[in-house]
Protein backbone atom coordinates (compact mmCIF):
# COMPACT_ATOMS: atom_id res chain seq x y z
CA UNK A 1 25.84 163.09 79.43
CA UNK A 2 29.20 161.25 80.46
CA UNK A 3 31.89 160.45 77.76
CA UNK A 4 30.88 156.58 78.49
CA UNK A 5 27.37 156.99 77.48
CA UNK A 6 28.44 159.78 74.41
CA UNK A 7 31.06 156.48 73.03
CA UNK A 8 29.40 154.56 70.37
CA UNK A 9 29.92 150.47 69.95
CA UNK A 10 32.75 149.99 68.22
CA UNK A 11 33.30 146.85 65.76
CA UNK A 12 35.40 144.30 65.87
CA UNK A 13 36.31 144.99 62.43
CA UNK A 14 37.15 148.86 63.88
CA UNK A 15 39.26 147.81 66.49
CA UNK A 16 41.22 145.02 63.40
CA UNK A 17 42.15 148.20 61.78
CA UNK A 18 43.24 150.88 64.49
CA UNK A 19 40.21 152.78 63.92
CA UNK A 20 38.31 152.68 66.85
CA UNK A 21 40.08 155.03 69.04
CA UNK A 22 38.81 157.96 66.97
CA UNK A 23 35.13 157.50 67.78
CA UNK A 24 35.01 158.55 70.86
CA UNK A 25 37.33 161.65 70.32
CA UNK A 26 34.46 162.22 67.96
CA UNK A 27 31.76 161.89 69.84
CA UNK A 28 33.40 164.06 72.54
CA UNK A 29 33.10 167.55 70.16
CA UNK A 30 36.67 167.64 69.47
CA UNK A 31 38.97 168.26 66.53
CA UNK A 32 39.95 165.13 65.15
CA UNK A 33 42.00 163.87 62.10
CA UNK A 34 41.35 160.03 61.03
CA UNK A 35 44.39 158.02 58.97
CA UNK A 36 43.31 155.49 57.34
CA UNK A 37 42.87 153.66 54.31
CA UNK A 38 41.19 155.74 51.31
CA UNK A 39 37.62 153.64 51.74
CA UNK A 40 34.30 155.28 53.24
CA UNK A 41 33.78 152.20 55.37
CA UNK A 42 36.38 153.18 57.74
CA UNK A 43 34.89 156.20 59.08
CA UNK A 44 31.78 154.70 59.05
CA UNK A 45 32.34 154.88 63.16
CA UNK A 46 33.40 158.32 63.48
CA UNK A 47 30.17 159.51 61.11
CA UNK A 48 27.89 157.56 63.74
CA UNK A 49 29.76 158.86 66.76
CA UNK A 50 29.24 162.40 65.40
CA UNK A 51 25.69 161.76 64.35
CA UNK A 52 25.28 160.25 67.98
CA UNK A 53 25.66 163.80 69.63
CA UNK A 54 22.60 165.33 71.21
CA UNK A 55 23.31 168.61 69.64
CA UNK A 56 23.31 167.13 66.35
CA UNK A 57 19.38 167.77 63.80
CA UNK A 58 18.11 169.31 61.18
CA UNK A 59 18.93 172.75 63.09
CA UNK A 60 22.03 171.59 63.33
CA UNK A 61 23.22 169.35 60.84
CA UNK A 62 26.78 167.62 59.67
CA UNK A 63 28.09 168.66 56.88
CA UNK A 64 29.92 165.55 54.72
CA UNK A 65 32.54 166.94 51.88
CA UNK A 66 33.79 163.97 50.03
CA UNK A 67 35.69 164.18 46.24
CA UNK A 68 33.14 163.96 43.35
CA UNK A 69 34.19 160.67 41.66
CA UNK A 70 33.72 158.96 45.23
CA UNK A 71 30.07 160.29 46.07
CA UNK A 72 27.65 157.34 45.75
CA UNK A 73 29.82 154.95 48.40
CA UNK A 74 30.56 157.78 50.56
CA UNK A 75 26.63 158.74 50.65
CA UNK A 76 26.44 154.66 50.99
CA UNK A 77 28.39 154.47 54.36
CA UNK A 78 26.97 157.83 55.26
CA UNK A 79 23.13 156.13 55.43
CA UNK A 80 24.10 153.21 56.98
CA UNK A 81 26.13 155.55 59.86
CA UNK A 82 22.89 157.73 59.82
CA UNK A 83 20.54 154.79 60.33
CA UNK A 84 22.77 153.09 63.51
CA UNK A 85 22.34 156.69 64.90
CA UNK A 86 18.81 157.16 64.37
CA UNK A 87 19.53 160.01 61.88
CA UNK A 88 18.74 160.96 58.66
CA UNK A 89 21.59 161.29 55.60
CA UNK A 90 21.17 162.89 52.64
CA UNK A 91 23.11 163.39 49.09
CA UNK A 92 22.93 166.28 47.19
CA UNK A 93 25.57 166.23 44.66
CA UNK A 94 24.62 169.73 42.45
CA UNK A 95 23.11 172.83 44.42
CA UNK A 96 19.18 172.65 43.87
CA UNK A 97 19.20 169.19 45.49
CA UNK A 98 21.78 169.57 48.55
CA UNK A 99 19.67 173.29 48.95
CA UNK A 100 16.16 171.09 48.72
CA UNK A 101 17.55 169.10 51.77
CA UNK A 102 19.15 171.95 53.64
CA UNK A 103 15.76 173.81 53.24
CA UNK A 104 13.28 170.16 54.05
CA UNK A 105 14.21 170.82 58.09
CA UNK A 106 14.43 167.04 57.88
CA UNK A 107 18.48 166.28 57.29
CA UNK A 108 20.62 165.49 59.78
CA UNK A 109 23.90 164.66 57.69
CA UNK A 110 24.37 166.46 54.15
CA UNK A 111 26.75 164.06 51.61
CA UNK A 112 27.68 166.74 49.09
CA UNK A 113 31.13 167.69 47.00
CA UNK A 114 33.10 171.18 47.54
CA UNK A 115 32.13 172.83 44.47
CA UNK A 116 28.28 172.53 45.24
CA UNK A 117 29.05 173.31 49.25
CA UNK A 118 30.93 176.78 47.82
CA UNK A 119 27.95 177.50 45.58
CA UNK A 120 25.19 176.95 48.35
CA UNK A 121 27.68 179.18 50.06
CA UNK A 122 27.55 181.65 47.73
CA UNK A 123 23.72 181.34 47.53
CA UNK A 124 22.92 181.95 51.15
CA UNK A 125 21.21 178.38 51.06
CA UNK A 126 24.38 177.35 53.95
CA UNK A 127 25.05 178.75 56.27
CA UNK A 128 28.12 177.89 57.86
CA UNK A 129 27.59 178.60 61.69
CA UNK A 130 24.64 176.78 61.42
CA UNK A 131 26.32 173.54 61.47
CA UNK A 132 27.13 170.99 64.56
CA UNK A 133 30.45 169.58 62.41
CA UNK A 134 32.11 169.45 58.74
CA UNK A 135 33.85 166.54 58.30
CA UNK A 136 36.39 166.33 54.63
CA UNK A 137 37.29 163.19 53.32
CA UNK A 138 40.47 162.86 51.46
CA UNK A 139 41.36 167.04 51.18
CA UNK A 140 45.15 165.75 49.68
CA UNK A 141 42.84 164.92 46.36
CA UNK A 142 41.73 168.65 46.17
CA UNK A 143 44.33 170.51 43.31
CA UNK A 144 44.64 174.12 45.16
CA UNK A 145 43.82 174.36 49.01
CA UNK A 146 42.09 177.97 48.55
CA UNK A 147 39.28 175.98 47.20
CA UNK A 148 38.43 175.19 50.97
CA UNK A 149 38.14 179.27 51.74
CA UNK A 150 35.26 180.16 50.91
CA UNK A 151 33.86 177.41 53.40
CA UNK A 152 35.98 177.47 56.45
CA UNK A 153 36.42 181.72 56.17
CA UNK A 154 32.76 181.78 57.97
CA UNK A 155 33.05 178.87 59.79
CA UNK A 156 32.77 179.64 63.28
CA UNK A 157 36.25 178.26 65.72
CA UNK A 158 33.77 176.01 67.74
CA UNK A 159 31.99 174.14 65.14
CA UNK A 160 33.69 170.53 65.44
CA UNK A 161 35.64 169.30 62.02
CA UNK A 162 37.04 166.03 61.06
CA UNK A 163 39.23 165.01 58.92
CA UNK A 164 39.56 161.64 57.17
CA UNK A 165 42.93 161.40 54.81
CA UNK A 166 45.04 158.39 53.42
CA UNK A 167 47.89 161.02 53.39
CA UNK A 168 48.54 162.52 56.53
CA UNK A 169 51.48 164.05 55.59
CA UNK A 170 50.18 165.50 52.57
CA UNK A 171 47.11 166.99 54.56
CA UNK A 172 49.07 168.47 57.25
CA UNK A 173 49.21 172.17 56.08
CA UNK A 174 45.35 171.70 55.34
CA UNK A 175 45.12 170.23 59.11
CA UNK A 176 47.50 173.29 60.60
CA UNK A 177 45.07 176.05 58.74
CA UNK A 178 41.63 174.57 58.94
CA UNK A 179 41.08 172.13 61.78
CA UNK A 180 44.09 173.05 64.41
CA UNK A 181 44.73 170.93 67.65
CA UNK A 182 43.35 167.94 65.99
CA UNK A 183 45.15 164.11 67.02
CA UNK A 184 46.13 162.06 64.74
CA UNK A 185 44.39 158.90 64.93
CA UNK A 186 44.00 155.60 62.68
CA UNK A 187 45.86 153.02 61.38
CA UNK A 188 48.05 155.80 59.05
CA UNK A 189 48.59 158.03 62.60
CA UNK A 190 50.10 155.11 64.66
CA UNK A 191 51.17 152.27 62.88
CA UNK A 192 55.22 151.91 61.64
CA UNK A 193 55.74 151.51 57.92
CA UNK A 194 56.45 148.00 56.62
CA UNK A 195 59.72 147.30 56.49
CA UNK A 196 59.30 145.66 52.98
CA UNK A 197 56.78 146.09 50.60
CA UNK A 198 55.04 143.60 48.67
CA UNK A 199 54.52 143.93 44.82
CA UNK A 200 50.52 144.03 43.93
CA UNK A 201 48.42 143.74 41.42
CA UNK A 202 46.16 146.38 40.11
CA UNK A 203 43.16 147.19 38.48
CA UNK A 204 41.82 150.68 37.87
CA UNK A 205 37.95 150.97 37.70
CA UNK A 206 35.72 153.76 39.11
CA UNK A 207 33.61 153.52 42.24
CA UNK A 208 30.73 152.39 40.67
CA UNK A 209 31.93 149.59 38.66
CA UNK A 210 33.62 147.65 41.62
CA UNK A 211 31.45 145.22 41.74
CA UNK A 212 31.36 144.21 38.10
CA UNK A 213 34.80 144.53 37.75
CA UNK A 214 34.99 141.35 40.09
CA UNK A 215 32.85 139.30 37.27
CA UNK A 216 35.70 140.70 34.97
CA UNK A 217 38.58 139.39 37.63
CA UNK A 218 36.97 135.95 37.81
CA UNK A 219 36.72 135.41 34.01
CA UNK A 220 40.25 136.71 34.05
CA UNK A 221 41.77 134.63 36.44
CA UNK A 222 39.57 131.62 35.00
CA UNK A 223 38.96 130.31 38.98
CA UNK A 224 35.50 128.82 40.12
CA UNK A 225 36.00 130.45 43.32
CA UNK A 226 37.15 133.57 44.54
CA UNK A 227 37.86 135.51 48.05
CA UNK A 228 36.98 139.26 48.20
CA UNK A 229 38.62 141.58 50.95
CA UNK A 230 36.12 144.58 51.82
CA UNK A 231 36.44 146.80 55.05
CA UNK A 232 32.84 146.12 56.15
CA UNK A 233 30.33 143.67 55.75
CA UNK A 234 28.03 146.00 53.37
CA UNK A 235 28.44 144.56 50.26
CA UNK A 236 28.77 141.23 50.80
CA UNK A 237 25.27 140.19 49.66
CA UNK A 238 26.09 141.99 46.63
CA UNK A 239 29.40 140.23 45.92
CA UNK A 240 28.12 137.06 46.38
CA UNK A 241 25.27 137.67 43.88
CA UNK A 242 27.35 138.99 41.53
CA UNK A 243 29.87 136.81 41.64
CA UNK A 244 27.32 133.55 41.30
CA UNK A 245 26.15 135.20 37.91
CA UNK A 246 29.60 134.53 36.74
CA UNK A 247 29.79 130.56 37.91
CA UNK A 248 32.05 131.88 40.52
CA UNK A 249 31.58 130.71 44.34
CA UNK A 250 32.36 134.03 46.34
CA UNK A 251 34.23 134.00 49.80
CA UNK A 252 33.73 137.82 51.35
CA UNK A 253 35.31 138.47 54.35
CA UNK A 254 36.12 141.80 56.43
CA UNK A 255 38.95 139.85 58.61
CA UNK A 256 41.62 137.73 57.73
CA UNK A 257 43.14 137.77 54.33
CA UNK A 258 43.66 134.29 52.73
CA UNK A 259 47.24 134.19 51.80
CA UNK A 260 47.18 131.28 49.21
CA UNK A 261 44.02 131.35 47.34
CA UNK A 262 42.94 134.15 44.58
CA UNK A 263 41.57 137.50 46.05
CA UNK A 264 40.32 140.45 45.14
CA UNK A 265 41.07 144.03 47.27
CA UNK A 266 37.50 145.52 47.19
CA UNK A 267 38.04 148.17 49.54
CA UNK A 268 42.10 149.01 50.25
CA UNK A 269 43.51 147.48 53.06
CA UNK A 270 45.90 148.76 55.95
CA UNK A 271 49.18 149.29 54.11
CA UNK A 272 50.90 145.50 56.50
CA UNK A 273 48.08 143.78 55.48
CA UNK A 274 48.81 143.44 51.52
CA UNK A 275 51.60 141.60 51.93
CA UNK A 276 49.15 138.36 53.87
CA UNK A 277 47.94 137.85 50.10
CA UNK A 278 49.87 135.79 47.38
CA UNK A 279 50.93 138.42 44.61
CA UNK A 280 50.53 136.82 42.19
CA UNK A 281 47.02 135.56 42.97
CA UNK A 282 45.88 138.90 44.34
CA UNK A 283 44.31 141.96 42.30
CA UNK A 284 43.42 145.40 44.12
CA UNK A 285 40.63 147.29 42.83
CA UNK A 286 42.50 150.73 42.32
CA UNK A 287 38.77 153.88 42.47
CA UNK A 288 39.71 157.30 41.60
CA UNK A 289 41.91 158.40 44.56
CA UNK A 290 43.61 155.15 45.96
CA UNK A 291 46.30 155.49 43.59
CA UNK A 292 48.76 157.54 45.34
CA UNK A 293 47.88 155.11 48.77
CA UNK A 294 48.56 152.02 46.96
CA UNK A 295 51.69 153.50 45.28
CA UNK A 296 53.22 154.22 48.96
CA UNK A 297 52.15 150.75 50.30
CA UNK A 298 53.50 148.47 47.21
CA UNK A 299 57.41 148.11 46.10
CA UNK A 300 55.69 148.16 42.42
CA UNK A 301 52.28 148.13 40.56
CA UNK A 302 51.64 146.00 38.00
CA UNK A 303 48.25 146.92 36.26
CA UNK A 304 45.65 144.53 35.26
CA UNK A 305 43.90 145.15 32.11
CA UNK A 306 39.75 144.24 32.20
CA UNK A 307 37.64 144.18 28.67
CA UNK A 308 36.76 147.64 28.00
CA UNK A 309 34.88 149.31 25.00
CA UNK A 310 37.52 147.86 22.41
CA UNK A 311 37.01 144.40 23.43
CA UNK A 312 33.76 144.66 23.24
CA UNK A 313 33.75 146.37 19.53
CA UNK A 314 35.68 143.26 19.10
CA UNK A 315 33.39 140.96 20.89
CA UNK A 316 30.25 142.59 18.16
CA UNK A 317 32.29 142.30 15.00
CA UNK A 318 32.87 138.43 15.70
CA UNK A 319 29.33 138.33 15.94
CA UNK A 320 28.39 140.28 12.81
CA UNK A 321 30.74 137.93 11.17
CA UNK A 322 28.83 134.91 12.20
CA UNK A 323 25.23 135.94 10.67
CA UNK A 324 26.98 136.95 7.61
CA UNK A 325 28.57 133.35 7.12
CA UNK A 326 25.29 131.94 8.34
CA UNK A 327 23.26 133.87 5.56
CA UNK A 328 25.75 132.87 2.95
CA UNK A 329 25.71 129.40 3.88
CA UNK A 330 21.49 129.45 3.62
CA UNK A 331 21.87 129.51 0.21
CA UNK A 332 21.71 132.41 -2.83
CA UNK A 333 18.48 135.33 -2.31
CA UNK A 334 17.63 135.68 -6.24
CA UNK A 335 16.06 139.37 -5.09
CA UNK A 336 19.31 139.95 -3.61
CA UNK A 337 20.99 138.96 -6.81
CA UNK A 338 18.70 140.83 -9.03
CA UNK A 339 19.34 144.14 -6.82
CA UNK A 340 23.01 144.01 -6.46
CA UNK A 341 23.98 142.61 -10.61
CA UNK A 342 24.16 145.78 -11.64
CA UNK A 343 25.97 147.61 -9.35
CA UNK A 344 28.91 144.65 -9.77
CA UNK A 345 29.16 145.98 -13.23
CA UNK A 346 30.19 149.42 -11.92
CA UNK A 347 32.08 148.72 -8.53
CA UNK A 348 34.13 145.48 -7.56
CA UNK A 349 32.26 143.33 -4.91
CA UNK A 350 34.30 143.96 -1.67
CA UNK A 351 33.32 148.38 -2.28
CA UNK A 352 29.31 146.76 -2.64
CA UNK A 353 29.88 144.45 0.25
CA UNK A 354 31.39 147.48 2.78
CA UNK A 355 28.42 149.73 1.42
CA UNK A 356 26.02 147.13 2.43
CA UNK A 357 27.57 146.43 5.50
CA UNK A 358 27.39 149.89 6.33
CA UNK A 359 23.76 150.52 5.49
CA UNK A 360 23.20 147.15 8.27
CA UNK A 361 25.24 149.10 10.94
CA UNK A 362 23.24 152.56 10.31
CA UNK A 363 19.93 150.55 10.41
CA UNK A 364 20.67 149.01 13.48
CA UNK A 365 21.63 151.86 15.29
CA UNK A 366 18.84 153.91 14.57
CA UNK A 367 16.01 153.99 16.58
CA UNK A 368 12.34 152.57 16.21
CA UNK A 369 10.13 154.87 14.83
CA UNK A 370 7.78 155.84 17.71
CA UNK A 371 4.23 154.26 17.65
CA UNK A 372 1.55 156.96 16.34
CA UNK A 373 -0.01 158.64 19.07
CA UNK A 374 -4.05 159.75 18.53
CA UNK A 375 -3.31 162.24 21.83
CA UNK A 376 -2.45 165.91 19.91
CA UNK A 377 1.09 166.94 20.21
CA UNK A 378 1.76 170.16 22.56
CA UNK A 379 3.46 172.85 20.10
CA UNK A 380 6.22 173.27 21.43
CA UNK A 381 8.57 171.03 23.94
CA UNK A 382 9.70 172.66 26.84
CA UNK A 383 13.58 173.34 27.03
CA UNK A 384 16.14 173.54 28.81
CA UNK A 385 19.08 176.68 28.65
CA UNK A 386 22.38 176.45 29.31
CA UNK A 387 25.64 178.90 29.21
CA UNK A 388 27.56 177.20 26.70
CA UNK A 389 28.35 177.59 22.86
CA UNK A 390 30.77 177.65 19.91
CA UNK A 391 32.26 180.42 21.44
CA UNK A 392 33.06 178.09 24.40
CA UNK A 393 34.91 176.60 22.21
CA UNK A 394 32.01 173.47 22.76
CA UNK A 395 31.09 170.91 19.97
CA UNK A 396 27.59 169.69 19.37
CA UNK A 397 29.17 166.03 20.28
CA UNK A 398 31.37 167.49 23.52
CA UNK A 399 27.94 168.90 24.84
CA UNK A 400 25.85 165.82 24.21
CA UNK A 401 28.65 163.84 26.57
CA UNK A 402 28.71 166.26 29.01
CA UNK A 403 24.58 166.65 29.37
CA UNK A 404 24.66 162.63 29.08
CA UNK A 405 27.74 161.28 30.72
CA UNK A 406 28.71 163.79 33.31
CA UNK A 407 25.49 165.53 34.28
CA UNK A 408 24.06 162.37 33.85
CA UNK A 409 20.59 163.13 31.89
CA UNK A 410 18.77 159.96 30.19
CA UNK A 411 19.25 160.43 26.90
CA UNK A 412 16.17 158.99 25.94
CA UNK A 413 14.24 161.97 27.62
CA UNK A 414 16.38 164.08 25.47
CA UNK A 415 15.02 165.83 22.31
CA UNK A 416 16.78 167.99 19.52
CA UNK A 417 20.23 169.81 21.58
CA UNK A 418 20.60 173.06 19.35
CA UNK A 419 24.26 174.44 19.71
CA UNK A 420 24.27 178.36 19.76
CA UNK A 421 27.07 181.33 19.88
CA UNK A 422 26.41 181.63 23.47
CA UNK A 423 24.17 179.15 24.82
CA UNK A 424 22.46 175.80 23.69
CA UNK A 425 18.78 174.67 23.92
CA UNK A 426 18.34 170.64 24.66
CA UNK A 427 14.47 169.70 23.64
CA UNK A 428 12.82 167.38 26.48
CA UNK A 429 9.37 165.88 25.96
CA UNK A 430 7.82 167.16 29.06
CA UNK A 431 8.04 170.12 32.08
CA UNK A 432 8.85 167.18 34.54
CA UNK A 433 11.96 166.24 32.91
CA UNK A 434 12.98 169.62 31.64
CA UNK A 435 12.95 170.98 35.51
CA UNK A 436 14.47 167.34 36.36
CA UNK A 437 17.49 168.17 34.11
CA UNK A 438 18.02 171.40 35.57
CA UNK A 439 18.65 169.94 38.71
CA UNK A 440 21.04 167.98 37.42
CA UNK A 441 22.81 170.46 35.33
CA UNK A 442 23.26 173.32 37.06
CA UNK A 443 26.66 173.75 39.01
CA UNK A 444 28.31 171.19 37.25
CA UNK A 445 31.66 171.89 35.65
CA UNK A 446 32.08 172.20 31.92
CA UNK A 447 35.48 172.59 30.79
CA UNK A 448 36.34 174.56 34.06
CA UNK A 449 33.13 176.68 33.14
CA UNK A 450 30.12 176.66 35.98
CA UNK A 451 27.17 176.02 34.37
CA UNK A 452 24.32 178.22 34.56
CA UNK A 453 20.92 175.74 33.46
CA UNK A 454 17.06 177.11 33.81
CA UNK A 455 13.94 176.18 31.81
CA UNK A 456 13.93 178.23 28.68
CA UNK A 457 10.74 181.04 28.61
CA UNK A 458 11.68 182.42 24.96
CA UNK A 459 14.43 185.14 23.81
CA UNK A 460 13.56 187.29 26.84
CA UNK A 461 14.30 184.44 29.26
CA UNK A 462 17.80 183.43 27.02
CA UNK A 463 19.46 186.79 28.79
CA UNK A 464 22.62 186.07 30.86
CA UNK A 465 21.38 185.74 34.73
């Protein structure tokens, strides 16, 4: 097959941003390091140029490394790559789920993080000369650089890697030990930096929450209509959907910036293009990551606050307040009277009114008892064992976040979490979920402490692995 016929179709929006030269150094096999902007969208062209290679399936599959806080758009532009290519991407973000896909014969592009790539390593379920290319995004985000070892020390000279940075200079002992006689390419490799930099506006919310931080930005800015700067065309729909919940008519665009009117930074922009914006009717989204990129591109940050969790504590005690006055202005409850008489003889009304008020906060939070069931109850719930204790120097309330918040189990499937020496046992209601939970537990990262998780089979099963 000739080079032409190996280049994939390039963008316009590509060639905008100086990225479209590295696509068909991809395609080609070779060694290749993109600079560019920390967004997933703008190697969505090298991903389908690599996925475009005839050497490239399920025997041979890409390997994706991408920083954990970034995951969900990187497997985002990692499908839509996959699906211009006639491939199939998958995410596994903890070991039993990136080892289901390895093992399904069906992937052709695995989105996973380092630490779960080193333990599948360290499992036998990867193999690394098995694989047609590993492409890293953003390595300068990665603390110590003999975290990459255990992948690349098996990794055979003539598998292909890529990789993408938004600090080239930062990366370039990474690029001299682990992907050698790779060009620079990208907006980052050739362009000159700006000769002034523009002050910006910015706002720091994860990944996740861009899009609902732009509801937040609109209220903010109090406008009826906003522009929103992205680096592709995905989430348009979404913005405009979003942004229409909020009263707001939405302008997306993936060219031009408009230079007088408010906009919002979705995705960061090349570094010459913030200064096309008004700053003081611009905002930048600011994901875990882009920091240090927007800090080199902008002569200062100024940060823009959105409601958080205070605000809205704030936004629920005004409204507390309201059906108290309303129930006072109803008129007197003579029960209410008879019940609370005598304890105004013992304690002075505002200690009886903060009791009271109390009492309405605990009942509110506490959940519905559960409808009776005539079914018979199984004895025992099945559950779940993990390698962490008071001797971890865990709390009951540290281990509920972590299960909850950072291995991310519903916490309605959740039963009784009892805290051990050594180990803790979380109740769930069924097998299904137990197993489920597993999956999502083990390999995460408590307190820099793997986590070991299996379904619990008594005191013989609660033995260290």
């Amino acid at each position: 097959m000739s080079d032409v016929e190996m280049t994939p179709p390039v963008s316009g929006q590509q060639e905008a941003y100086g990225v479209a030269g590295a696509a068909p150094v991809a395609a080609r096999g070779n060694n290749l390091v993109l600079g560019a902007p920390p967004a997933p969208a703008y190697a969505g062209g090298v991903l389908a140029a690599l996925l475009g290679r005839p050497e490239v399936g399920p025997a041979a599959p890409v390997l994706l490394i991408v920083p954990d806080a970034s995951l969900g758009p990187w497997a985002q532009t990692a499908g839509q790559a996959a699906a211009s290519a006639g491939k199939l991407a998958a995410t596994g973000g903890f070991p039993s789920r990136a080892a289901h896909h390895l093992a399904s014969g069906r992937v052709d592009l695995l989105v996973t993080t380092l630490v779960t790539a080193t333990e599948l390593i360290r499992r036998s379920s990867l193999r690394p000369d098995t694989l047609a290319a590993v492409v890293v995004a953003w390595p300068e985000l990665e603390l110590s650089e003999e975290a990459w070892v255990p992948l690349f020390a098996d990794l055979p000279k003539t598998v292909q890697r890529v990789v993408v940075t938004a600090d080239p200079v930062a990366t370039a002992g990474f690029v001299e030990r682990y992907a050698w006689r790779a060009p620079l390419l990208g907006p980052l490799g050739t362009s000159e930096p700006a000769a002034t930099k523009p002050r910006l506006r910015v706002a720091a919310v994860r990944w996740d929450d861009r899009l609902a931080a732009l509801g937040a930005i609109a209220d903010l800015l109090d406008v009826d209509e906003l522009s929103v700067w992205t680096a592709d065309t995905a989430a348009h729909a979404a913005i405009i959907e979003r942004l229409a919940g909020h009263g707001v008519g939405a302008l997306p665009t993936a060219g031009a910036i408009p230079g007088s009117g408010p906009t919002v930074f979705f995705d960061p922009p090349p570094a010459e293009w913030l200064g096309q914006a008004a700053p003081d009717r611009a905002v930048a989204l600011m994901p875990p990551g882009t920091e240090g990129y927007y800090v080199r591109a902008a002569s200062r940050l100024e940060p823009v606050t959105l409601p958080g969790p205070i605000d809205h504590a704030e936004q629920a005690t005004v409204a507390d307040r309201r059906a108290i006055r309303a129930r006072i202005e109803a008129g007197p409850d003579r029960a209410a009277w008879a019940t609370l008489a005598p304890l105004f003889d013992r304690w002075t009304a505002p200690e009886v009114a903060v009791a009271l008020q109390g009492l309405w906060t605990e009942a509110r939070a506490r959940p519905a008892a559960p409808a009776p069931s005539l079914a018979p109850r199984p004895a025992a719930h099945p559950k779940v064992w993990i390698n962490v204790g008071r001797k971890d120097g865990a709390t009951l309330g540290e281990v509920m976040a972590f299960v909850t918040l950072d291995a991310g189990v519903a916490r309605g499937a959740m039963g009784r979490l009892d805290l051990k020496d050594t180990f803790s046992l979380i109740e769930f209601a069924s097998e299904d979920e137990a197993r489920r939970a597993v999956d999502k537990l083990a390999g995460a990262s408590f307190k820099g402490r793997r986590i070991t998780a299996r379904v619990d089979r008594g005191r013989d099963g609660r033995r260290a692995p």
